[in-house]
Structures are given as C-alpha cells and as structure tokens.
N, C-alpha and C. Protein backbone atom coordinates (compact mmCIF):
# COMPACT_ATOMS: atom_id res chain seq x y z
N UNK A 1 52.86 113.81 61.68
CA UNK A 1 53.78 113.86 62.79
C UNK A 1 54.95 112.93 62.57
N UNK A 2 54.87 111.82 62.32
CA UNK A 2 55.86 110.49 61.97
C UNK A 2 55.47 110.22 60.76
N UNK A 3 55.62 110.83 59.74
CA UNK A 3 55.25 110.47 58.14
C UNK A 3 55.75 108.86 57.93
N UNK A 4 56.74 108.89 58.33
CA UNK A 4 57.79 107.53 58.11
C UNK A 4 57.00 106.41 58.72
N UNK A 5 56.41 106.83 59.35
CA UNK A 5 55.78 105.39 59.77
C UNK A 5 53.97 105.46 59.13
N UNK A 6 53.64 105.83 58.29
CA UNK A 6 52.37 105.86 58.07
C UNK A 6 51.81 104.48 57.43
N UNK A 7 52.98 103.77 56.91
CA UNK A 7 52.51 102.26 56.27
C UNK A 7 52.07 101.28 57.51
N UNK A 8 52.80 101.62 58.50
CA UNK A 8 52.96 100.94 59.68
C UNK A 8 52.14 100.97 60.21
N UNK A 9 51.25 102.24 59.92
CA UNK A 9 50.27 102.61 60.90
C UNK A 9 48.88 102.16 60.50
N UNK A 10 49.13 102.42 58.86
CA UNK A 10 47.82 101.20 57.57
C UNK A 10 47.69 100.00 57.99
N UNK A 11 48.96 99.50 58.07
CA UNK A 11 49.34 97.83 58.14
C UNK A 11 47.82 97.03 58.33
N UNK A 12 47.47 97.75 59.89
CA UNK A 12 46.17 96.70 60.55
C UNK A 12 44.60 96.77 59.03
N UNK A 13 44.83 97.82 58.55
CA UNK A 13 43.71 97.70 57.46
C UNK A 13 44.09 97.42 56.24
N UNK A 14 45.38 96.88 56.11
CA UNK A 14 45.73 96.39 55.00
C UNK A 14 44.84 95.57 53.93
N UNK A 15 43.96 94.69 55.09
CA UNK A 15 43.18 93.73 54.27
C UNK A 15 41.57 93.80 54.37
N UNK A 16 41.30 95.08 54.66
CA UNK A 16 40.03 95.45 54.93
C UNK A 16 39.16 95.03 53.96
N UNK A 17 39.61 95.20 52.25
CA UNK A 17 38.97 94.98 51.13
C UNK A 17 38.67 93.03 51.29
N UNK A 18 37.33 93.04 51.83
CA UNK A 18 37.24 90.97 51.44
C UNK A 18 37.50 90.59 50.24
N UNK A 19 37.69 91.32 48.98
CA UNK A 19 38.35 90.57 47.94
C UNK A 19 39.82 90.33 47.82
N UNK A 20 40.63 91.23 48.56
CA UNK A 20 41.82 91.51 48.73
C UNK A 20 41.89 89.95 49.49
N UNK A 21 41.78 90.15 50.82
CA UNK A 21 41.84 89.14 51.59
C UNK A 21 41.38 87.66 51.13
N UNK A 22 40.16 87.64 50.47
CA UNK A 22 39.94 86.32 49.48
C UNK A 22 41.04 85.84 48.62
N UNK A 23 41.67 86.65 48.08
CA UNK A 23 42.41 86.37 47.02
C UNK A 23 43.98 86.15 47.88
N UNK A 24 44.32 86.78 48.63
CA UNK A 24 45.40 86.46 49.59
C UNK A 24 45.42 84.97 50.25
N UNK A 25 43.97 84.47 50.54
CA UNK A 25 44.05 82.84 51.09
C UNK A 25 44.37 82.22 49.90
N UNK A 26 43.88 82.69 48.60
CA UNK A 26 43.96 82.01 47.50
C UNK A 26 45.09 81.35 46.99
N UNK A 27 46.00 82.95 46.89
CA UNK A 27 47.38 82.80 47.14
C UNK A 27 48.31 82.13 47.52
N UNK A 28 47.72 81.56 49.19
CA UNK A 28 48.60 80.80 50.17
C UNK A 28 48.21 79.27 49.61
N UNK A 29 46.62 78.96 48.88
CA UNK A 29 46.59 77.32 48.76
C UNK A 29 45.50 76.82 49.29
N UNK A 30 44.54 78.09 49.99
CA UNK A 30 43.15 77.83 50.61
C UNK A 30 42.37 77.72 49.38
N UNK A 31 41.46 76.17 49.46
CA UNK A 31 40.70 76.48 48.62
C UNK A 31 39.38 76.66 49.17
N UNK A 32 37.69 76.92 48.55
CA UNK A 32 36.58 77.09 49.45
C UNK A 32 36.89 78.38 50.22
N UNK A 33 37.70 79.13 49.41
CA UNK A 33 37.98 80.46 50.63
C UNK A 33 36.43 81.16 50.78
N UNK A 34 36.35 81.52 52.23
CA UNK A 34 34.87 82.45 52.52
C UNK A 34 35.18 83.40 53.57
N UNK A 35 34.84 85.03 52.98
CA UNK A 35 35.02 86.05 53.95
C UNK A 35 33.64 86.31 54.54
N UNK A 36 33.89 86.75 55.98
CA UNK A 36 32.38 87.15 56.35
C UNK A 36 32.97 88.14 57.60
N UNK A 37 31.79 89.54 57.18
CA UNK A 37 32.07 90.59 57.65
C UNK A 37 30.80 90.64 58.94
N UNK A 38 32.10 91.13 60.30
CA UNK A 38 31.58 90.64 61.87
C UNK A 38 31.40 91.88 62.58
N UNK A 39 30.35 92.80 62.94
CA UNK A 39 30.43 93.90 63.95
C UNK A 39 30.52 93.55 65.28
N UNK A 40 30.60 93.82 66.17
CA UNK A 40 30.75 93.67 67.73
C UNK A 40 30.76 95.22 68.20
N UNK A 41 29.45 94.94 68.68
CA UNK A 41 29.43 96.50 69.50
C UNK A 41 29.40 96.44 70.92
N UNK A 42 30.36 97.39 71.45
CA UNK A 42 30.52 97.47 73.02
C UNK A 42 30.51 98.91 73.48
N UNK A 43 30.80 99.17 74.45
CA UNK A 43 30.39 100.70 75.28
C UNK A 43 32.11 100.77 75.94
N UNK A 44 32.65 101.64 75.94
CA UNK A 44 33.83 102.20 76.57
C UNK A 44 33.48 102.99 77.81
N UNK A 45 33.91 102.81 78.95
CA UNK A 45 33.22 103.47 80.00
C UNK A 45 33.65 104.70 79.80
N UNK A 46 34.27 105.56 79.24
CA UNK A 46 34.54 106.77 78.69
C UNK A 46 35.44 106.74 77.65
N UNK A 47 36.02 108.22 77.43
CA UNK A 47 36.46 108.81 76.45
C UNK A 47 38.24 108.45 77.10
N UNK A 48 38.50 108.66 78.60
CA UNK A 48 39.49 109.42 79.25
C UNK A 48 40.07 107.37 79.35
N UNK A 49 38.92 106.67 79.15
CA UNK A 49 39.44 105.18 79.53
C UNK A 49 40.09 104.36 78.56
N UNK A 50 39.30 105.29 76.90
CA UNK A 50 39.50 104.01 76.23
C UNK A 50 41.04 104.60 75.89
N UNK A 51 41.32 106.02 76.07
CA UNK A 51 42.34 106.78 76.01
C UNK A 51 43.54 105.96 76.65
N UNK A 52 43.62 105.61 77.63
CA UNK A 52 44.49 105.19 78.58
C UNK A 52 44.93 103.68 78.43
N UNK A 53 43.77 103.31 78.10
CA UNK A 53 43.86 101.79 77.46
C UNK A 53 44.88 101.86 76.13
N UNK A 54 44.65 103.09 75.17
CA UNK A 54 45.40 102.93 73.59
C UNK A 54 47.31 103.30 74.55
N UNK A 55 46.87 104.22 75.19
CA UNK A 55 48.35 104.89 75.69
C UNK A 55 49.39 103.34 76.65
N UNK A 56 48.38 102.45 77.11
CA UNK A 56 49.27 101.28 77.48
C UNK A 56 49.08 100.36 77.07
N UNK A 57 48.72 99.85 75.84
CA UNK A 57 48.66 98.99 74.92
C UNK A 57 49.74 98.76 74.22
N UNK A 58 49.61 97.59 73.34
CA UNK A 58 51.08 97.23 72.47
C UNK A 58 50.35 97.20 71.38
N UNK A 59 51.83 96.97 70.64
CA UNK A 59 51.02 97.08 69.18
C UNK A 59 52.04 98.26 68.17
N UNK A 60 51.37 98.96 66.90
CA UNK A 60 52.25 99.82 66.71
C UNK A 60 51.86 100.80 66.54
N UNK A 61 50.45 101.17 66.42
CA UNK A 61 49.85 102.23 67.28
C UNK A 61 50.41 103.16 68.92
N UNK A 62 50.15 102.49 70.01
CA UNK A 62 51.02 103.19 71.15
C UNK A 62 52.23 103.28 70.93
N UNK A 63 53.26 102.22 70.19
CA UNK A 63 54.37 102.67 70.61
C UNK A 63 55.26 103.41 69.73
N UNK A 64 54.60 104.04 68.27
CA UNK A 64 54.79 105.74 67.17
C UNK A 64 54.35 106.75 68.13
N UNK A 65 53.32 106.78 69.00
CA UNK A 65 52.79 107.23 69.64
C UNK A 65 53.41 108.10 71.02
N UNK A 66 54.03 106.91 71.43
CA UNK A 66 55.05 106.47 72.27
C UNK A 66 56.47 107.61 72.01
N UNK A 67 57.03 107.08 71.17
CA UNK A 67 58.09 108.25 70.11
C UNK A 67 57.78 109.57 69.67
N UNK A 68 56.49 110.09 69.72
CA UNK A 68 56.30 111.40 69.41
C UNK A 68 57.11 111.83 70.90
N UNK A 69 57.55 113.32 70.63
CA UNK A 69 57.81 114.55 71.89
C UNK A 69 56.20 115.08 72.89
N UNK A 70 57.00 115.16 73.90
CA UNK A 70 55.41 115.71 74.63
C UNK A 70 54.47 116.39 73.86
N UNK A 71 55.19 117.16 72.85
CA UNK A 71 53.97 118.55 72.69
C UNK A 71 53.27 117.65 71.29
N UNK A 72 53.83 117.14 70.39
CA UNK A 72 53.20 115.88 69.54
C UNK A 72 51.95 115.36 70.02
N UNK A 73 52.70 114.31 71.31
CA UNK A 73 51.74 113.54 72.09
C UNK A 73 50.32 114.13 72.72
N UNK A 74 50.68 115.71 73.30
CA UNK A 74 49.00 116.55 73.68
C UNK A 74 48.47 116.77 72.58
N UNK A 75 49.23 117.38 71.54
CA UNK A 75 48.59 117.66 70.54
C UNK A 75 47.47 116.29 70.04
N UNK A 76 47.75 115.48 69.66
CA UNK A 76 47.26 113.89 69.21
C UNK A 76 46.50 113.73 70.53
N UNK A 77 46.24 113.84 71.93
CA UNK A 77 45.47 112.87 72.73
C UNK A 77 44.45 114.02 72.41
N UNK A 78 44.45 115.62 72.37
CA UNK A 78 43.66 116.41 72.50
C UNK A 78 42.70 116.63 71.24
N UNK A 79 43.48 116.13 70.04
CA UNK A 79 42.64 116.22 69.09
C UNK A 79 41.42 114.75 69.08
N UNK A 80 42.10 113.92 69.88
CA UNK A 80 41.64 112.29 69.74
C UNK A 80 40.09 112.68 70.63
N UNK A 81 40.55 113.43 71.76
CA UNK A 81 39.48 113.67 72.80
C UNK A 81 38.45 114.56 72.13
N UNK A 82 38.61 114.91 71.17
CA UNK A 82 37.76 116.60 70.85
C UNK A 82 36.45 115.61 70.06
N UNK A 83 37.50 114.89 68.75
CA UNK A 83 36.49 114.26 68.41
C UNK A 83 35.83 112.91 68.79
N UNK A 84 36.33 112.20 69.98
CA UNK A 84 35.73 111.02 70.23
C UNK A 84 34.62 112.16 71.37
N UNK A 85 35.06 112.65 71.93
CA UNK A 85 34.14 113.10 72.65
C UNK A 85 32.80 113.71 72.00
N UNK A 86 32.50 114.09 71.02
CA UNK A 86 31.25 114.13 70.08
C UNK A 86 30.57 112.57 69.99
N UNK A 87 30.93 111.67 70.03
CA UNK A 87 30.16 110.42 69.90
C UNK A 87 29.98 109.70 71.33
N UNK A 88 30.55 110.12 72.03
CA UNK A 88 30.08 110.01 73.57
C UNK A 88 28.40 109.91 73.82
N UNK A 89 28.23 109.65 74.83
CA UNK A 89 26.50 109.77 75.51
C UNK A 89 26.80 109.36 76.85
N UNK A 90 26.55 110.84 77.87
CA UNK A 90 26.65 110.46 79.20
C UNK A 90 28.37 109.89 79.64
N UNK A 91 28.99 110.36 78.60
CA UNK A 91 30.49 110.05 79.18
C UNK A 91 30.77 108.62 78.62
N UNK A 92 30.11 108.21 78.26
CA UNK A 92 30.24 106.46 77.64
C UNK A 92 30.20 106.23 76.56
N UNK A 93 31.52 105.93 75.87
CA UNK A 93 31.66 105.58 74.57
C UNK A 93 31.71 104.26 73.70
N UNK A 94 30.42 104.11 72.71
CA UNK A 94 29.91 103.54 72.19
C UNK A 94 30.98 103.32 71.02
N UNK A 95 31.28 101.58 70.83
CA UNK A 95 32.40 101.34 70.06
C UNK A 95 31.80 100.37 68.96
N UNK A 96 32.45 100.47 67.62
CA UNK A 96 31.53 99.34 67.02
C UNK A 96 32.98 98.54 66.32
N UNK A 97 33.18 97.49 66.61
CA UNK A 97 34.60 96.60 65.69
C UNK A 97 34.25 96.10 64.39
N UNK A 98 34.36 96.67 63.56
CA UNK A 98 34.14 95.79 62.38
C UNK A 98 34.99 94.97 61.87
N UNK A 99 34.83 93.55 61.81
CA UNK A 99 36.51 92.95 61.31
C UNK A 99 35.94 91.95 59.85
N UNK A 100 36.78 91.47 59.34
CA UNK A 100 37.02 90.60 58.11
C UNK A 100 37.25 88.99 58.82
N UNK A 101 36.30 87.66 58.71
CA UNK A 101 36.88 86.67 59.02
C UNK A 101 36.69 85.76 58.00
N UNK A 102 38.51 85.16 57.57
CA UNK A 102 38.23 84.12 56.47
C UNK A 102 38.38 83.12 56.99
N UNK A 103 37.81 82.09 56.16
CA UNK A 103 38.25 80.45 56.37
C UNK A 103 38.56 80.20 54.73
N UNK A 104 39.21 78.58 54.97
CA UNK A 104 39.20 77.94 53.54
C UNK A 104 39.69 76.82 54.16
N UNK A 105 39.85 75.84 52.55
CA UNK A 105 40.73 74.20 53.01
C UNK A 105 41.78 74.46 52.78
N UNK A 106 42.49 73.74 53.81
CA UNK A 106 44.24 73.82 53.40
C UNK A 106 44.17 72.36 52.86
C-alpha cells in the first residue's frame, strides 16, 4: 500500500536479532554487554479494542496508516480483523510481547 515507507515500518524490529543488538552496545562502548529475551503475556479485551487502540496510538505504525485513503484503510483493518480474529477465544485476545533487553558498562 505505502511501499515507501516499509523501512519505517521494520524500523521497531530492526534489532530483533540479540547478536545484532549485542554487537550494537558494543559499538557504542558497553562493555559486559548481556541480552535477555522477555515474554509478557496479556489478554486484549477484544479484537474491535486492540483495533482502536493501534488506530489512536502514535508511533509510525498509526500514522502510514493514518495516510492511507479510506478504501486502503478498510481494506487493512478488515484484513487485520479476519486474521486476529482466528486467535481470539470468547472475543478476547490473547497477546504475547516478546522484546530484547540489553544492559552493559558504560
């Protein structure tokens, strides 16, 4: 839909790889660098909520999002709904965050 922005849209997983990110503190002068990989699981009270939450959020996700034309924008919430709604249970969507956290010495 917005090809042009697809780096933009990577950006947040840029550093998903912990060696990537190890070697990036390395980079800056951290020494003792240590990655450690964190789940956090939570429940979305639906599909239609967590929806509404991405649509008024910041960031650069909503606001490419934001810039699509109406028929873009149904197109994208309807495909978003088709498949989040398969991982639903009882209307409540089960979320899992996986993130990357480093430390080191400066």
């Amino acid at each position: 839909m917005l090809p042009s922005h697809r780096a933009v849209l990577e950006l947040p997983f840029s550093l998903s790889d912990p060696a990537r990110l190890s070697a990036r503190f390395a980079e800056a002068g951290f020494s003792d660098v240590a990655v450690e990989r964190v789940v956090r699981q939570d429940t979305v009270e639906s599909v239609a909520s967590y929806w509404a939450a991405l649509e008024d959020g910041v960031g650069a996700i909503p606001q490419i999002y934001g810039m699509l034309g109406d028929a873009d924008r149904h197109t994208v919430r309807q495909r978003v709904h088709v498949r989040l709604a398969q991982l639903a249970h009882d209307d409540a969507l089960p979320m899992n965050v996986e993130m990357l956290i480093a430390s080191g010495r400066a």
